[in-house]
Protein backbone atom coordinates (compact mmCIF):
# COMPACT_ATOMS: atom_id res chain seq x y z
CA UNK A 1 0.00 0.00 0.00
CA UNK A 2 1.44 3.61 -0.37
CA UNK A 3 2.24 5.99 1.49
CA UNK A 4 -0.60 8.30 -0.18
CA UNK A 5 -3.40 5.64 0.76
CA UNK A 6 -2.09 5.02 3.82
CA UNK A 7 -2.18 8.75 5.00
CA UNK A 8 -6.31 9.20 3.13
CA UNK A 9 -7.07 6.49 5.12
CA UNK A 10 -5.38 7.78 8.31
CA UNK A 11 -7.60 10.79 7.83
CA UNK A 12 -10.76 8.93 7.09
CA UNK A 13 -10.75 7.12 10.06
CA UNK A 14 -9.86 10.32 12.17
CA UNK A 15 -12.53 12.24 10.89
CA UNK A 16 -15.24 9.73 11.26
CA UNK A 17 -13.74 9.31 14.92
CA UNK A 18 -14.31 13.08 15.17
CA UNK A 19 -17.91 12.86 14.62
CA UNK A 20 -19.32 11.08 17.19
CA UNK A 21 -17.95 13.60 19.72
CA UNK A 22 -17.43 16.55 17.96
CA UNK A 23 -18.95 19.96 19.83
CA UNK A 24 -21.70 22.26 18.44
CA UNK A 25 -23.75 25.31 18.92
CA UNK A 26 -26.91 26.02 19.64
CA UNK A 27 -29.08 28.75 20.66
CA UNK A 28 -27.44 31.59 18.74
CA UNK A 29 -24.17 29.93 20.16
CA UNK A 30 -25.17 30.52 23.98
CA UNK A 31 -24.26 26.96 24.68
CA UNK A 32 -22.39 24.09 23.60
CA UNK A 33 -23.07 20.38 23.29
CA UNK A 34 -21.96 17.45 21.83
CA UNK A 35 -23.38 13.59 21.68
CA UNK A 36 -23.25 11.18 24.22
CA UNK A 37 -21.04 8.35 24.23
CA UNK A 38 -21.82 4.94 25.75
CA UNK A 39 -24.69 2.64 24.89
CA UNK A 40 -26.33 1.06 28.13
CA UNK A 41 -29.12 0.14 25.76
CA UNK A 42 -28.31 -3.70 27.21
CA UNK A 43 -30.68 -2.40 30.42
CA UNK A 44 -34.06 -3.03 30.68
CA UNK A 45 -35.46 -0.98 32.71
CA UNK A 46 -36.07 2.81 31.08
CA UNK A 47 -35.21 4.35 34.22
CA UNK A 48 -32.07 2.25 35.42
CA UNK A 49 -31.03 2.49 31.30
CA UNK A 50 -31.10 6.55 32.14
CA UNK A 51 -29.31 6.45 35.12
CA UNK A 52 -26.22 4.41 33.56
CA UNK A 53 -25.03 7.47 31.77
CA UNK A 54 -24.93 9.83 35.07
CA UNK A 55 -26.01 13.00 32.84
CA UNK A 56 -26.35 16.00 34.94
CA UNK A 57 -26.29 18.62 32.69
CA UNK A 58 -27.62 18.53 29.01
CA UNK A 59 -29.80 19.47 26.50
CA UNK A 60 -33.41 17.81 25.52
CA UNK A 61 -35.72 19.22 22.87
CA UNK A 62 -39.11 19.06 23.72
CA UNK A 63 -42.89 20.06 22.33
CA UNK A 64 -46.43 19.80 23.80
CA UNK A 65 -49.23 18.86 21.73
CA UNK A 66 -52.44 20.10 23.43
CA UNK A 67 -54.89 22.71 23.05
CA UNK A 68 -52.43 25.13 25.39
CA UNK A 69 -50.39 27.93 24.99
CA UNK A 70 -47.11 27.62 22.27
CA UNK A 71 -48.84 24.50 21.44
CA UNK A 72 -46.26 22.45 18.98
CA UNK A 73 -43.58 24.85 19.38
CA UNK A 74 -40.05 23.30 19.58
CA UNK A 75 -38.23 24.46 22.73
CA UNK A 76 -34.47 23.46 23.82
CA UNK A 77 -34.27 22.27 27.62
CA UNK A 78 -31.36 23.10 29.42
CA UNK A 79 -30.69 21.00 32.21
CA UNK A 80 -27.77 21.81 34.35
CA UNK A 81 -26.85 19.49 37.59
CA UNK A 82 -30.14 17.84 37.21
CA UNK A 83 -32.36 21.32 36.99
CA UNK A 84 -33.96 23.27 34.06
CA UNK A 85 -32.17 26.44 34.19
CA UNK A 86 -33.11 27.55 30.67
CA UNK A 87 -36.00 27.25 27.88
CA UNK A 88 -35.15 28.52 24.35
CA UNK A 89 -37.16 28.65 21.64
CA UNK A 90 -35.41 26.26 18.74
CA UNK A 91 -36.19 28.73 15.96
CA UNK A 92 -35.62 32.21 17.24
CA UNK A 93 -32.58 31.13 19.74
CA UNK A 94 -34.32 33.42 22.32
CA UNK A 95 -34.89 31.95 26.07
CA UNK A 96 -38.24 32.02 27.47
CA UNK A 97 -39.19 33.85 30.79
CA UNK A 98 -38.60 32.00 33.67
CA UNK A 99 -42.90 31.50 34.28
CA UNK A 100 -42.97 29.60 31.13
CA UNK A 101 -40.30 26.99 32.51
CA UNK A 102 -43.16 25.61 34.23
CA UNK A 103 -44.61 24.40 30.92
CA UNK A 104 -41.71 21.68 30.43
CA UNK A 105 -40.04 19.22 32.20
CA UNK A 106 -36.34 17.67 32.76
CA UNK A 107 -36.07 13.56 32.19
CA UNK A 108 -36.95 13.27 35.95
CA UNK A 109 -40.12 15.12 35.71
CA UNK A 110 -40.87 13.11 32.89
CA UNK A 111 -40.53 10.14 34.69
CA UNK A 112 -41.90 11.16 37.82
CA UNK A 113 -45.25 12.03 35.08
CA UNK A 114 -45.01 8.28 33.56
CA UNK A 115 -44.91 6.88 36.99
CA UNK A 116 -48.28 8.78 38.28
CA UNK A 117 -50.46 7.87 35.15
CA UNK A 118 -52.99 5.46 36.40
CA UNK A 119 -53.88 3.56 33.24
CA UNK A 120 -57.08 2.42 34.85
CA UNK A 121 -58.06 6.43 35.77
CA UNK A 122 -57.41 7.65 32.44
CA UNK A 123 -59.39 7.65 29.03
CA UNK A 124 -56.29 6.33 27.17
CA UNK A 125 -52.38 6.50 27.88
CA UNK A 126 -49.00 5.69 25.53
CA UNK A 127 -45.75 6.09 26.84
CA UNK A 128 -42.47 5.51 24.59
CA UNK A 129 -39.35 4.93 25.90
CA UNK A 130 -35.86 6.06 23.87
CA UNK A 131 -34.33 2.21 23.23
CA UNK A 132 -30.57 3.64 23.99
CA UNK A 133 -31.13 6.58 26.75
CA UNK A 134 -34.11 5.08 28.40
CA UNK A 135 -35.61 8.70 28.72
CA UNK A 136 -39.61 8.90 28.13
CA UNK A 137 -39.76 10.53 24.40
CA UNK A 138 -43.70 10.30 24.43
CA UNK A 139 -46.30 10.58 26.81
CA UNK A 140 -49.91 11.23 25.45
CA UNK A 141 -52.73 11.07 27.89
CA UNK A 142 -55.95 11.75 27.47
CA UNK A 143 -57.25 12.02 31.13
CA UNK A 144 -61.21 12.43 30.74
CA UNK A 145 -62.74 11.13 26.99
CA UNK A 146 -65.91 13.15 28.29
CA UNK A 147 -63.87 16.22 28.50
CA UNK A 148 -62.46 17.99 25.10
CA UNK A 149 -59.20 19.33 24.85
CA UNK A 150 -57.38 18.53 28.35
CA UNK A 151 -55.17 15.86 26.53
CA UNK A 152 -51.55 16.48 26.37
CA UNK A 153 -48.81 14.91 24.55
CA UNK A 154 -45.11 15.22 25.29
CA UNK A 155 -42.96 14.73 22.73
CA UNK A 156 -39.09 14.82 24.06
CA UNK A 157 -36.16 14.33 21.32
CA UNK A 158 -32.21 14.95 20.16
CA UNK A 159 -30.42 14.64 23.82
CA UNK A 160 -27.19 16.07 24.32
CA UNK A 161 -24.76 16.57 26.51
CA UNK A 162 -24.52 20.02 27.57
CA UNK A 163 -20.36 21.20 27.44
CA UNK A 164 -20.21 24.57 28.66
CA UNK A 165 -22.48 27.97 28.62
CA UNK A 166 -23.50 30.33 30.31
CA UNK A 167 -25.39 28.34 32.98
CA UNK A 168 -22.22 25.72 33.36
CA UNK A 169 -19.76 29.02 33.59
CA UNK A 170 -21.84 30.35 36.74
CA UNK A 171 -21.22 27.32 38.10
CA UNK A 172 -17.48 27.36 38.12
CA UNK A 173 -15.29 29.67 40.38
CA UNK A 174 -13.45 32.07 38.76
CA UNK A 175 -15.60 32.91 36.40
């Protein structure tokens, strides 16, 4: 083999090595984040699957479908040492005021919400787990079939781990 094929395939496997864990942007470049390594996919259980990867701070995107306010819209969670200390908007990069960060919840929450649906209280109830993070990625409940519009759906996607920002600079000393 030459030297010239040797050295393009030297750099093809460092690139595609560079992937996987590369860092990017988001929110008009207020934070970084980059994917997760590790797959404790192997674990049954959704919650004991989540735990396995000890992630305190990161990034979820997540939507409601209901007959609510910013119904649909895609927000980024930022979750840093297991609390939501930011909601941005995914399109406009802009964060939402802090009374809105009621509206959406961290993995925890999420599971904490899975855990308290009664299946025998409610009209009808789906929850999907992610099959390598464990985390809940939909939750649709329709609580009362009588009753229109008071069903919700929680659609939670594209983890990440959360690098640095803002909220992970406040956070360290020195600062």
């Amino acid at each position: 083999m030459s030297l010239k094929k040797i050295l393009i395939l030297l750099a093809a496997i460092l690139l595609s090595s560079c992937e996987k864990n590369s860092v990017s942007v988001i929110a008009n470049g207020q934070y970084k984040v980059k994917e997760l390594s590790g797959d404790f996919s192997h674990i049954a259980d959704p919650v004991l699957r989540w735990r396995a990867y000890g992630l305190r701070d990161y990034v979820l995107e997540q939507s409601r479908m209901c007959f609510c306010i910013d119904a649909g819209k895609r927000r980024y969670l930022i979750v840093s040492n297991d609390k939501l200390v930011d909601v941005i908007d995914v399109e406009s990069g802009e964060s939402l005021p802090k009374e809105q960060h009621a509206w959406y919840d961290t993995v925890d929450e999420l599971f904490a919400l899975a855990a308290k649906i009664d299946t025998s209280e409610v009209a009808s109830s789906e929850i999907v787990y992610d099959p390598r993070f464990g985390f809940p990625v939909r939750i649709a409940v329709d609580w009362d079939a009588r009753v229109a519009d008071e069903e919700v759906t929680i659609l939670s996607t594209n983890l990440k781990q959360l690098v640095s920002g803002k909220v992970l600079a406040a956070r360290m000393p020195g600062f």
